[in-house]
Protein backbone atom coordinates (compact mmCIF):
# COMPACT_ATOMS: atom_id res chain seq x y z
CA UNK A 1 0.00 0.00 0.00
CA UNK A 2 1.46 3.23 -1.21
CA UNK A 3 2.43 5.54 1.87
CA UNK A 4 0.50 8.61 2.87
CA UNK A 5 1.94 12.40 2.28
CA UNK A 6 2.02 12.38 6.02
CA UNK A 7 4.14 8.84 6.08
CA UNK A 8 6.52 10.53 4.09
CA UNK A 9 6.44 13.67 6.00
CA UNK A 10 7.04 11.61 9.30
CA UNK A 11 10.01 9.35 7.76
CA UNK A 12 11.59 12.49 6.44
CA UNK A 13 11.39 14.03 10.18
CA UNK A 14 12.48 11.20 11.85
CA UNK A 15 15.81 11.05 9.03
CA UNK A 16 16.29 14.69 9.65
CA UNK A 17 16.24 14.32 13.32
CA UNK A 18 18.70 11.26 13.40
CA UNK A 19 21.09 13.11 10.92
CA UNK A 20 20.78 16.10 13.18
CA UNK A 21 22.54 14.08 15.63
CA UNK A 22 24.92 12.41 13.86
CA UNK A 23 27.37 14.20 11.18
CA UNK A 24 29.11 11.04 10.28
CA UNK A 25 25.63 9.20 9.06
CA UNK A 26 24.85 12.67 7.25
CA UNK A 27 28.27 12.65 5.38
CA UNK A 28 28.18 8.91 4.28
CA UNK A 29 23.94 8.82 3.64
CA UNK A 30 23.46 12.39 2.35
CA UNK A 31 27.16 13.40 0.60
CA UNK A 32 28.02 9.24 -0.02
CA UNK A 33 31.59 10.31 1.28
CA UNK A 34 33.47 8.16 3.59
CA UNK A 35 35.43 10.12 6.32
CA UNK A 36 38.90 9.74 7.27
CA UNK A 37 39.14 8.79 11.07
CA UNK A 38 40.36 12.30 11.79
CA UNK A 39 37.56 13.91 9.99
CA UNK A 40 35.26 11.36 11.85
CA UNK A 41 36.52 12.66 15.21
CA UNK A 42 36.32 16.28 14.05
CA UNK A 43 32.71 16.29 13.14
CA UNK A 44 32.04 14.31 16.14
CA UNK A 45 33.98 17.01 18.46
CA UNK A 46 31.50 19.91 16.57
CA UNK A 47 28.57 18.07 17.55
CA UNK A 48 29.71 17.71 20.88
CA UNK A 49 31.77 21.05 21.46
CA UNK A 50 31.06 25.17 21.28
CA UNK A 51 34.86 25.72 20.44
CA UNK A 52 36.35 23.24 18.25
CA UNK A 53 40.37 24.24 16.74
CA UNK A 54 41.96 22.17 14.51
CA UNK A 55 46.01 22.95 13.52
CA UNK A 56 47.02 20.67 10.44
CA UNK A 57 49.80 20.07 7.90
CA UNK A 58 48.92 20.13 3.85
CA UNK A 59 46.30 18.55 1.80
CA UNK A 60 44.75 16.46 4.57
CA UNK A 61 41.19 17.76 3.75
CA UNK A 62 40.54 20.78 6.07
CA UNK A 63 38.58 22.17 2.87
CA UNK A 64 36.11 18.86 2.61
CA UNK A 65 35.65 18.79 6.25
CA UNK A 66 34.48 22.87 6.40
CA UNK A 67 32.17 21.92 3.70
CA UNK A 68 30.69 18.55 5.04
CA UNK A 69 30.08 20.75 8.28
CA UNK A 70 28.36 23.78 6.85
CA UNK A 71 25.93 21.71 4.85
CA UNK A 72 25.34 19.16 7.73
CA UNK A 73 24.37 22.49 9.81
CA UNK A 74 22.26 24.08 7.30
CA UNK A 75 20.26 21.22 6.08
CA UNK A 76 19.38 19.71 9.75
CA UNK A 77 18.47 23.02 11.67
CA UNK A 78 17.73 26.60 11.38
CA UNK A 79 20.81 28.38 11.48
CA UNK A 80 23.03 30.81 10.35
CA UNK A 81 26.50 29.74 8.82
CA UNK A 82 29.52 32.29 8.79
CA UNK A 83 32.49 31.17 6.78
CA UNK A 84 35.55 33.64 6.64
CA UNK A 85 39.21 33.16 5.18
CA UNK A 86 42.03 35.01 5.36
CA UNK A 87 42.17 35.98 1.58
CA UNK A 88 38.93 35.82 -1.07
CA UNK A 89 40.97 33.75 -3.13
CA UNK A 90 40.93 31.52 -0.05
CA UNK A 91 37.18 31.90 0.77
CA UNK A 92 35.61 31.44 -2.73
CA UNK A 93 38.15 29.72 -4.97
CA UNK A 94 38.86 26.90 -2.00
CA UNK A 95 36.19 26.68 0.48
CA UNK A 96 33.33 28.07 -1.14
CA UNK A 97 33.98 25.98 -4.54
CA UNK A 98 34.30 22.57 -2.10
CA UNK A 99 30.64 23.48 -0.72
CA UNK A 100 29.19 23.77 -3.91
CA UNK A 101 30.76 20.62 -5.28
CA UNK A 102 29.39 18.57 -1.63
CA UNK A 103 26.29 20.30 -2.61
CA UNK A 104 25.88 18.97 -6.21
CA UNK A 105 26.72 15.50 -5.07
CA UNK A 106 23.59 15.53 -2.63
CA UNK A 107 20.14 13.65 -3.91
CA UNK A 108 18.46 15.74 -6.45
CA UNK A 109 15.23 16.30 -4.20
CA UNK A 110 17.20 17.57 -1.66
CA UNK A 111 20.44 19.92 -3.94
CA UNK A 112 16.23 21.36 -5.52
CA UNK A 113 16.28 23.14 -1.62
CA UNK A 114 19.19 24.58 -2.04
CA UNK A 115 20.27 28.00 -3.72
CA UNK A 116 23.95 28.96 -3.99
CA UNK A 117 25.09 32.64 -4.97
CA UNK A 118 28.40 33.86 -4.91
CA UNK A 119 28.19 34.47 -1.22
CA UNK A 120 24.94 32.44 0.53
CA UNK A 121 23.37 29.74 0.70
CA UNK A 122 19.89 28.95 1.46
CA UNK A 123 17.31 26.59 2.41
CA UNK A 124 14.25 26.87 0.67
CA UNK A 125 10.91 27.30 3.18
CA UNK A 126 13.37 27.30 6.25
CA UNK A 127 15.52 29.96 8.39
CA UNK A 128 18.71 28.78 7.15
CA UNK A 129 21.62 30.20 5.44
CA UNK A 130 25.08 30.31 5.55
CA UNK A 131 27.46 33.65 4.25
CA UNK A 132 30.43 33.72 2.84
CA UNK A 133 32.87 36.88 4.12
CA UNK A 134 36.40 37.80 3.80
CA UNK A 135 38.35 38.33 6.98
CA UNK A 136 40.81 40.79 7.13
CA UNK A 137 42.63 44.15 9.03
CA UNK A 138 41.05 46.52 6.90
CA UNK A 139 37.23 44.87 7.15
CA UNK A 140 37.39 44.12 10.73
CA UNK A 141 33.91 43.46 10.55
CA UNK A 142 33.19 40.12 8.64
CA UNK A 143 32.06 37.96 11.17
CA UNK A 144 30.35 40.45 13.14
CA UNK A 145 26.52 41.82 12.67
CA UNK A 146 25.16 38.16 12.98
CA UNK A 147 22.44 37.51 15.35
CA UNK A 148 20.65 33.88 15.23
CA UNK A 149 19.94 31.25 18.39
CA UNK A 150 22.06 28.90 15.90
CA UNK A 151 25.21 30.13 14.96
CA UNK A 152 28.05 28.29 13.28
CA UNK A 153 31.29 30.38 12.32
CA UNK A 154 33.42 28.52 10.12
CA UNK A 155 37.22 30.14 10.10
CA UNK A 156 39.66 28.77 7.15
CA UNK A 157 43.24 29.31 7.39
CA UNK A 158 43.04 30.84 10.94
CA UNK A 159 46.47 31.26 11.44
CA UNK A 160 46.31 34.14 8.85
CA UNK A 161 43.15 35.93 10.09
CA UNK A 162 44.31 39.11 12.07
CA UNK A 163 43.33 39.50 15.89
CA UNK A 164 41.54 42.63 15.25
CA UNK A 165 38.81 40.57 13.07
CA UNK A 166 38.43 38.34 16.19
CA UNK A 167 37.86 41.03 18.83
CA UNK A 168 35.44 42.69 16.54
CA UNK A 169 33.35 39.55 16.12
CA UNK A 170 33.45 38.86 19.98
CA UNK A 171 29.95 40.20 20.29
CA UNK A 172 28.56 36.84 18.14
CA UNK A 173 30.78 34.79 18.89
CA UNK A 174 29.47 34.56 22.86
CA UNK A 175 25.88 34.44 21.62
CA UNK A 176 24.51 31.22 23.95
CA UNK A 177 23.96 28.50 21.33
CA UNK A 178 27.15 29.40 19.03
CA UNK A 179 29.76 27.05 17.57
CA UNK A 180 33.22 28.15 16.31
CA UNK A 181 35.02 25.45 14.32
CA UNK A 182 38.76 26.96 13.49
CA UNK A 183 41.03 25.13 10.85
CA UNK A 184 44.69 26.14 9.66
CA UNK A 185 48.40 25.37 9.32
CA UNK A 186 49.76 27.15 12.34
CA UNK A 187 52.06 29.34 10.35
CA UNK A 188 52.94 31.70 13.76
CA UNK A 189 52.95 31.89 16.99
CA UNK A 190 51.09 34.35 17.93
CA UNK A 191 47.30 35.09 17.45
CA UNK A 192 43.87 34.54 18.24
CA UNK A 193 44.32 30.47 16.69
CA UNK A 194 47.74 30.27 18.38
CA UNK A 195 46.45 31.19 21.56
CA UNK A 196 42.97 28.68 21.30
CA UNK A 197 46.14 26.10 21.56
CA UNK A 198 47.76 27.86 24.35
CA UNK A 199 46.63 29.94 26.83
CA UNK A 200 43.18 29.66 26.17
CA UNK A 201 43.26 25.75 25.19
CA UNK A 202 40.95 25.05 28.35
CA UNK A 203 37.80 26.15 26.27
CA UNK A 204 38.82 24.58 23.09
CA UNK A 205 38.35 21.08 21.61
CA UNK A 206 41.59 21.03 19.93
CA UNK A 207 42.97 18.59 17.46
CA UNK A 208 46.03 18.15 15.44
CA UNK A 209 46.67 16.67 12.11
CA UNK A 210 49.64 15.45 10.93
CA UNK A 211 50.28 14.10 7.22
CA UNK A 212 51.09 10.81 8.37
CA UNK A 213 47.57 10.76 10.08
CA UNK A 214 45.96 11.47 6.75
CA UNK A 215 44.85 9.03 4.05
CA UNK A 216 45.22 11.36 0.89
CA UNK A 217 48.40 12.44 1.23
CA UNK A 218 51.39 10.47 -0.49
CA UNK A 219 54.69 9.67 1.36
CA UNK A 220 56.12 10.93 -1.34
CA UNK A 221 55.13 14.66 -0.29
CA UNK A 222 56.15 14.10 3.29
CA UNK A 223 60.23 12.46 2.19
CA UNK A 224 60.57 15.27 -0.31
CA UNK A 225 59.72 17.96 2.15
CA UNK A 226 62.15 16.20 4.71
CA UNK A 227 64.85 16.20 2.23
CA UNK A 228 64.28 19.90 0.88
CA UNK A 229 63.28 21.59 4.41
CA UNK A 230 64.97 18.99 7.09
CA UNK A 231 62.62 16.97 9.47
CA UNK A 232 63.80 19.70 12.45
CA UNK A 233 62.71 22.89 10.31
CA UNK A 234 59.80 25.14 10.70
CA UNK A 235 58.32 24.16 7.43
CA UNK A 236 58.61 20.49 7.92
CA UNK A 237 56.36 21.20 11.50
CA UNK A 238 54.06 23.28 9.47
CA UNK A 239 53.37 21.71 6.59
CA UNK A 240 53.72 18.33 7.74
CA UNK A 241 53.42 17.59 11.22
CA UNK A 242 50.62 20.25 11.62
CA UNK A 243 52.33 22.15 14.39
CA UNK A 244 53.20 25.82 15.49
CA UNK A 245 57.06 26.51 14.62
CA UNK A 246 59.33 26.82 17.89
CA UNK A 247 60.04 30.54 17.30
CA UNK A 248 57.73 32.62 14.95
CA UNK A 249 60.25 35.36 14.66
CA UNK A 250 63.00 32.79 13.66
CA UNK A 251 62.80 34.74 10.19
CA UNK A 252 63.32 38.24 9.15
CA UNK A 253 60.35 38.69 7.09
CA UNK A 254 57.79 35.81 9.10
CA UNK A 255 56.05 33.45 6.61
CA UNK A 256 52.82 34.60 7.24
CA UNK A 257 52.91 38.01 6.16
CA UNK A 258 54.70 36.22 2.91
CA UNK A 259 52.01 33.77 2.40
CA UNK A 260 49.14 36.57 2.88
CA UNK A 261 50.99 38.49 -0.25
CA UNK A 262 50.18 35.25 -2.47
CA UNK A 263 46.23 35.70 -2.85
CA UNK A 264 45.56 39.82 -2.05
CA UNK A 265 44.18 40.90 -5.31
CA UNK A 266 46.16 44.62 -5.23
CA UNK A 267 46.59 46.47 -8.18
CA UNK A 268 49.78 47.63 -9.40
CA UNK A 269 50.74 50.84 -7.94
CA UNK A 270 51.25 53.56 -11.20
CA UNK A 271 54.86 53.77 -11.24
CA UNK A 272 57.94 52.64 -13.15
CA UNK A 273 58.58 48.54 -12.73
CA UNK A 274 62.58 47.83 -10.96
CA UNK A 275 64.17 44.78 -11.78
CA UNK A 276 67.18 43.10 -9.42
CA UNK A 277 69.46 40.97 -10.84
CA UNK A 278 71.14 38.58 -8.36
CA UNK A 279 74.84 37.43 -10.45
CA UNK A 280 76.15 34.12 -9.79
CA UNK A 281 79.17 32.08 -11.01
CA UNK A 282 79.17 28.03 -11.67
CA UNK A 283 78.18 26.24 -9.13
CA UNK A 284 74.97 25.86 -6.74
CA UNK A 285 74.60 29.55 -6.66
CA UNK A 286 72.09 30.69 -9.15
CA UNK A 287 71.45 33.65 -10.80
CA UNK A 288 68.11 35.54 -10.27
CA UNK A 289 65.77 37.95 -12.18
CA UNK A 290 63.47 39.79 -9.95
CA UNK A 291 61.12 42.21 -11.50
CA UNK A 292 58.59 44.39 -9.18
CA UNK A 293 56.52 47.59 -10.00
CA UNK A 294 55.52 49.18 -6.76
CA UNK A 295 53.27 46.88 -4.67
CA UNK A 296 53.42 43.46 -6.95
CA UNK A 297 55.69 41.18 -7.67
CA UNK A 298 54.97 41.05 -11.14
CA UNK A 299 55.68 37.28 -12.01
CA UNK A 300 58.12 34.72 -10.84
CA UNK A 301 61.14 35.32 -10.27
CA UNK A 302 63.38 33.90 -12.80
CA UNK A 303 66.23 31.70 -11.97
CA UNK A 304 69.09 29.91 -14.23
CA UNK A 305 72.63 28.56 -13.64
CA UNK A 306 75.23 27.12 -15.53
CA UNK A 307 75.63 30.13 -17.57
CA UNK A 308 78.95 32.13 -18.21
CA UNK A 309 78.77 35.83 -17.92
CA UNK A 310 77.73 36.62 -21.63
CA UNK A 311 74.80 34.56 -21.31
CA UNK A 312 73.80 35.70 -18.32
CA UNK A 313 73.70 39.37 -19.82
CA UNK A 314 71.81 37.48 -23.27
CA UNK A 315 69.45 36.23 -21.13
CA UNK A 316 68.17 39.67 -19.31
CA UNK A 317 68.99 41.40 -22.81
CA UNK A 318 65.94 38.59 -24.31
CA UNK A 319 63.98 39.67 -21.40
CA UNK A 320 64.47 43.46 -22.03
CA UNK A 321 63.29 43.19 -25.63
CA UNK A 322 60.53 40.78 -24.84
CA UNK A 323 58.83 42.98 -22.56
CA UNK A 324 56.03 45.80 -23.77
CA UNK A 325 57.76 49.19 -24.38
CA UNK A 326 55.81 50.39 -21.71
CA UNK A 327 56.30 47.76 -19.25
CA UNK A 328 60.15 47.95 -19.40
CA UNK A 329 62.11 49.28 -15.95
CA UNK A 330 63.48 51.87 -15.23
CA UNK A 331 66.08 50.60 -13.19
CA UNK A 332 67.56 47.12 -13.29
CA UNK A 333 69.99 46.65 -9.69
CA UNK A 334 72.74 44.59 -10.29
CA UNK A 335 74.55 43.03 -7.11
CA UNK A 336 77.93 43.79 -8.64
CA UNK A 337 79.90 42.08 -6.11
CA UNK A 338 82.50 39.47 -7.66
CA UNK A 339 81.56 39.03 -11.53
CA UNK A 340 78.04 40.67 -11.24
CA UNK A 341 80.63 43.96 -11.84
CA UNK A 342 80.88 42.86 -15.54
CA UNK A 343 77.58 41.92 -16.09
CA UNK A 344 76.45 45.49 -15.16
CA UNK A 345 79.09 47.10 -17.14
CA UNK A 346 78.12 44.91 -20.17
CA UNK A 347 74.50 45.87 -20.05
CA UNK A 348 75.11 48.97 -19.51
CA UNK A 349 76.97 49.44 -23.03
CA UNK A 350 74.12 47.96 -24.75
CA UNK A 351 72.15 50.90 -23.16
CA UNK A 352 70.21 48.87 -20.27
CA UNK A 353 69.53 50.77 -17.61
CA UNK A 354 71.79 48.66 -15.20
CA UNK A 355 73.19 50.14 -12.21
CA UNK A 356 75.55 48.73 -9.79
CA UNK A 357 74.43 47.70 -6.44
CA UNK A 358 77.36 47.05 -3.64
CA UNK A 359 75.28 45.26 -0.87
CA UNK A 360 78.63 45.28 1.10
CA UNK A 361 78.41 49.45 1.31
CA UNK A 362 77.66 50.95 3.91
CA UNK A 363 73.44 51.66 4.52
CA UNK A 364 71.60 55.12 4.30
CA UNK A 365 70.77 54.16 8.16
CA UNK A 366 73.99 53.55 8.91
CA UNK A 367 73.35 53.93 12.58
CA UNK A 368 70.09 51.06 12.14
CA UNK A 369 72.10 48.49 10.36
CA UNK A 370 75.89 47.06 9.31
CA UNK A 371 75.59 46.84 5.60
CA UNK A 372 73.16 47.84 2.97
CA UNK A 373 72.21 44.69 2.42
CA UNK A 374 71.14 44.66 5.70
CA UNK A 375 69.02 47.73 4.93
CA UNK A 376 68.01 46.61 1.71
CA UNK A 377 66.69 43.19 3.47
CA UNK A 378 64.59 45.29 5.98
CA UNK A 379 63.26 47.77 3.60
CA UNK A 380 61.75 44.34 2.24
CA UNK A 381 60.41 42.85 5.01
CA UNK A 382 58.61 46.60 5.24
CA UNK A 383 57.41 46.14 1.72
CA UNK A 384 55.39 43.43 3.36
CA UNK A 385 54.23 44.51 6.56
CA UNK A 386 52.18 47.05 4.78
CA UNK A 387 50.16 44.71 3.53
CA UNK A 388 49.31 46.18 0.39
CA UNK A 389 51.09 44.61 -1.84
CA UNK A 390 51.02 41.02 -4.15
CA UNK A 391 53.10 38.56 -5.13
CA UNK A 392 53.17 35.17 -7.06
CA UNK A 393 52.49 31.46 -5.68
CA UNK A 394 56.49 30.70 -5.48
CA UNK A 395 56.96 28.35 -3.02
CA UNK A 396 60.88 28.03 -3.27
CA UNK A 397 60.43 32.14 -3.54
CA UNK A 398 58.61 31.98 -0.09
CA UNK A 399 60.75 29.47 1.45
CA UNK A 400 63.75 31.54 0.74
CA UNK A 401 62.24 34.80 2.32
CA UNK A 402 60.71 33.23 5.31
CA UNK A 403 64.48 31.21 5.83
CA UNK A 404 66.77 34.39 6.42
CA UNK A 405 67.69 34.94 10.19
CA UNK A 406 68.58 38.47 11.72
CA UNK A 407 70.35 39.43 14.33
CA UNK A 408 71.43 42.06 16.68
CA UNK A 409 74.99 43.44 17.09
CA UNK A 410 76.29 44.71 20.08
CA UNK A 411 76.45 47.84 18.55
CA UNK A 412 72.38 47.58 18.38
CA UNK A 413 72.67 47.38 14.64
CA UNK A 414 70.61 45.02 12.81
CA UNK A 415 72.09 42.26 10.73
CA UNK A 416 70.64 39.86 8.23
CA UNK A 417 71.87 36.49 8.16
CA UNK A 418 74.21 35.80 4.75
CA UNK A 419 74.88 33.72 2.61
CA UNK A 420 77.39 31.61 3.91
CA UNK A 421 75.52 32.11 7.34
CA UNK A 422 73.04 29.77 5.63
CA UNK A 423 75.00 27.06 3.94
CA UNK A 424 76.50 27.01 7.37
CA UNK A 425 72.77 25.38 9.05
CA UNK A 426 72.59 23.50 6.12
CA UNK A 427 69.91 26.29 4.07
CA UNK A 428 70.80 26.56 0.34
CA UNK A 429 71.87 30.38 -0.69
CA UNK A 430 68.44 32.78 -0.81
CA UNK A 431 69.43 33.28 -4.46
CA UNK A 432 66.04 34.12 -5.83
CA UNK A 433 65.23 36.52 -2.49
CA UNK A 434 68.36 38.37 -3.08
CA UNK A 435 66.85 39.33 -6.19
CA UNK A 436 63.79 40.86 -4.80
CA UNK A 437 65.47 42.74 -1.97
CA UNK A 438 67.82 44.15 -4.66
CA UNK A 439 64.91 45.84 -6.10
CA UNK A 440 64.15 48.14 -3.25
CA UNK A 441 67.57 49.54 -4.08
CA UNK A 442 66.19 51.05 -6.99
CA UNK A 443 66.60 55.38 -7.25
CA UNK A 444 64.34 55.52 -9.74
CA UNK A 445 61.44 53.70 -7.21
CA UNK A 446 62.27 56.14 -4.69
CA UNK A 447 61.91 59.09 -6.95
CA UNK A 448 58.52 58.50 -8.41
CA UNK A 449 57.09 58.98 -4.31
CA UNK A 450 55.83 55.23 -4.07
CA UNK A 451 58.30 54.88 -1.23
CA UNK A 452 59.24 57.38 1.13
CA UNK A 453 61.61 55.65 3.83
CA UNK A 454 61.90 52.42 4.99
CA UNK A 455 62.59 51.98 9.31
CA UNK A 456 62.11 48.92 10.75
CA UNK A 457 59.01 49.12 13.70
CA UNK A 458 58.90 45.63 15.06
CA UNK A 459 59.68 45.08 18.50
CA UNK A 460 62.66 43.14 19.41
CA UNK A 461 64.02 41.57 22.56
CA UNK A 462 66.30 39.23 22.15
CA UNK A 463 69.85 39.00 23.05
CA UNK A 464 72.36 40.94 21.76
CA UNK A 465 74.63 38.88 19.63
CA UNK A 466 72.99 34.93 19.02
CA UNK A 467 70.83 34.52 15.55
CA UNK A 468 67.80 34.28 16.55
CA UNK A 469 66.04 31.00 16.38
């Protein structure tokens, strides 16, 4: 005998109220996904937890978990769903993307009740939705203005959200019925998700991640970053093991402030593009080709070795008449130190507008720092405290930046680790950052107005003579 409307109505009510319950039946009924036993324990720990914080390493499927929990939420209760990132790129290209695919992969009767825009979702015939909104210094507010008795705030890539977003959303986030589920690889040590592991772990659920505890990722991954990074290096514990470096200043410029460069979406300020030229000689040393114009690092930066000095100069000579009329520099810094001297001259006889960059000089702050180099490095790590400007997805770029050491000379000058500094702890020459910082030696830069001074404003307190680690 066929079943009655209100059958149906009943057996759907009773489903919805068992799947309310339980996120794992909801991911393997509704989404036909099996969980990893991580991911298991994480929905489990939502269900059963206000504050849930998870720190992770790579590609062990943070994204699938956000978007199994957001649509578990929104389908089995009235609710409102906040889900912030600490770039847009982040927010709608990762996370937002993995809901919608979840979403497709739901029974057709039940995807019908769903519509997706470019930032909500809703539930048709329901008080449900969940928002989509980009976290960061400058919009404060994202997660706050929310008011529901069901509140879920979903925070990707945590470690990169700024505190001031937190405190600004304070006012939902203690609303009596609210969840906050926080995922990330904990790139510092400082921060609203640093701290959700530290001082205030008592009211967190916390969980950690490592790539060995994950199915999806290969060994592969995990032996080549051991052999790149070393199994005792900040990266490795970051991107591997899932867990907060020893020393978040360990670096000059810290890898978060790097990382947050990859995915702004800046335009490029309206003044002449620099390029730096890092010279090397045969060997493991490579020469570099950086090219920047104001706020953006323009494209990767080029890198080749092998080459004698002739070539070297062919090679930037190619890229000189390859690029736009209007898109060639006005300056291109060459470190001239050793046999960079006759690459500049060279270029600068076929009319290149090369000039000759001593790092070994002494700075314009002479009483700040040792060398200019040492200037020229700072001025850098200024270029990206601003946060306003852009760079490429480089990862041996990024490595290199994040991997230079400072520290501070009894004479209360500031030094930047060197080369052979590095080779020394085993790091492989910051070839390719060299070239960047060599660009913010650029004249004509300073000339057009798009920067004024550079003066280092972090605090420091560290001992006056050890590198800093």
């Amino acid at each position: 005998m066929p079943a009655t409307k209100q059958q149906n109505a009943n057996a759907t009510a009773d489903l919805l109220l068992k799947l309310h319950d339980d996120p794992v039946l909801f991911v393997q009924s509704v989404l036909n996904a099996e969980p990893q036993k991580w991911q298991r324990e994480a929905l489990e720990n939502v269900r059963d937890n206000a504050r849930v914080s998870c720190r992770s390493g790579h590609g062990v499927g943070k994204s699938a978990l956000l978007s199994w929990v957001v649509l578990w939420y929104l389908i089995t209760r009235p609710c409102r769903v906040i889900c912030t990132a600490n770039s847009a790129n982040q927010l709608n290209q990762v996370l937002w993307a993995e809901i919608k695919k979840w979403a497709g992969m739901m029974p057709k009767g039940l995807r019908n009740e769903l519509e997706i825009t470019s930032d909500k979702i809703t539930l048709k015939g329901i008080d449900s939705s969940a928002h989509a909104r980009v976290s960061s210094r400058d919009r404060p507010e994202a997660l706050q203005g929310f008011h529901h008795e069901r509140l879920l705030f979903i925070v990707d890539e945590a470690s990169g959200i700024d505190d001031i977003v937190f405190e600004v959303a304070q006012g939902a986030l203690s609303t009596a019925g609210s969840k906050i589920l926080m995922v990330g690889n904990p790139t510092r040590n400082s921060g609203y998700f640093y701290d959700s592991f530290h001082k205030s772990a008592h009211r967190w659920q916390n969980m950690r991640i490592s790539c060995e505890d994950a199915d999806y990722v290969s060994q592969e991954f995990i032996d080549d970053m051991a052999e790149q990074y070393g199994e005792s290096s900040a990266i490795f514990a970051i991107r591997v093991l899932g867990d907060f470096p020893e020393n978040s200043d360990s670096s000059l410029i810290p890898r978060h402030l790097i990382e947050a460069a990859i995915s702004r979406k800046v335009e490029p300020m309206n003044v002449s593009p620099v390029w730096g030229l890092d010279v090397a000689a045969y060997g493991s040393d490579r020469c570099a080709l950086a090219k920047r114009q104001g706020n953006v690092l323009t494209e990767p930066v080029k890198h080749w070795q092998g080459k004698d000095l002739m070539e070297t100069v062919g090679i930037v000579l190619n890229e000189w008449e390859a690029t736009p009329y209007m898109d060639r520099p006005s300056e291109i810094a060459v470190d001239v130190i050793g046999i960079g001297a006759g690459v500049c001259s060279r270029l600068q006889e076929l009319e290149l507008p090369a000039r000759g960059i001593n790092v070994a000089e002494s700075p314009a702050l002479g009483g700040r720092y040792q060398r200019l180099r040492d200037e020229l490095w700072f001025r850098c790590r200024e270029w990206f405290e601003q946060r306003d400007c852009k760079m490429p997805d480089h990862e041996e770029l990024v490595s290199e930046l994040a991997g230079v050491q400072f520290k501070i000379l009894s004479s209360g000058k500031f030094k930047a680790e060197s080369k052979d500094e590095m080779k020394k702890r085993g790091q492989r020459s910051p070839d390719l950052s060299d070239a960047l910082v060599l660009t913010f030696a650029s004249q004509g830069l300073k000339a057009s107005g798009s920067v004024n001074h550079f003066a280092f404003t972090g605090e420091l307190d560290y001992g006056e003579s050890s590198w800093i680690v």
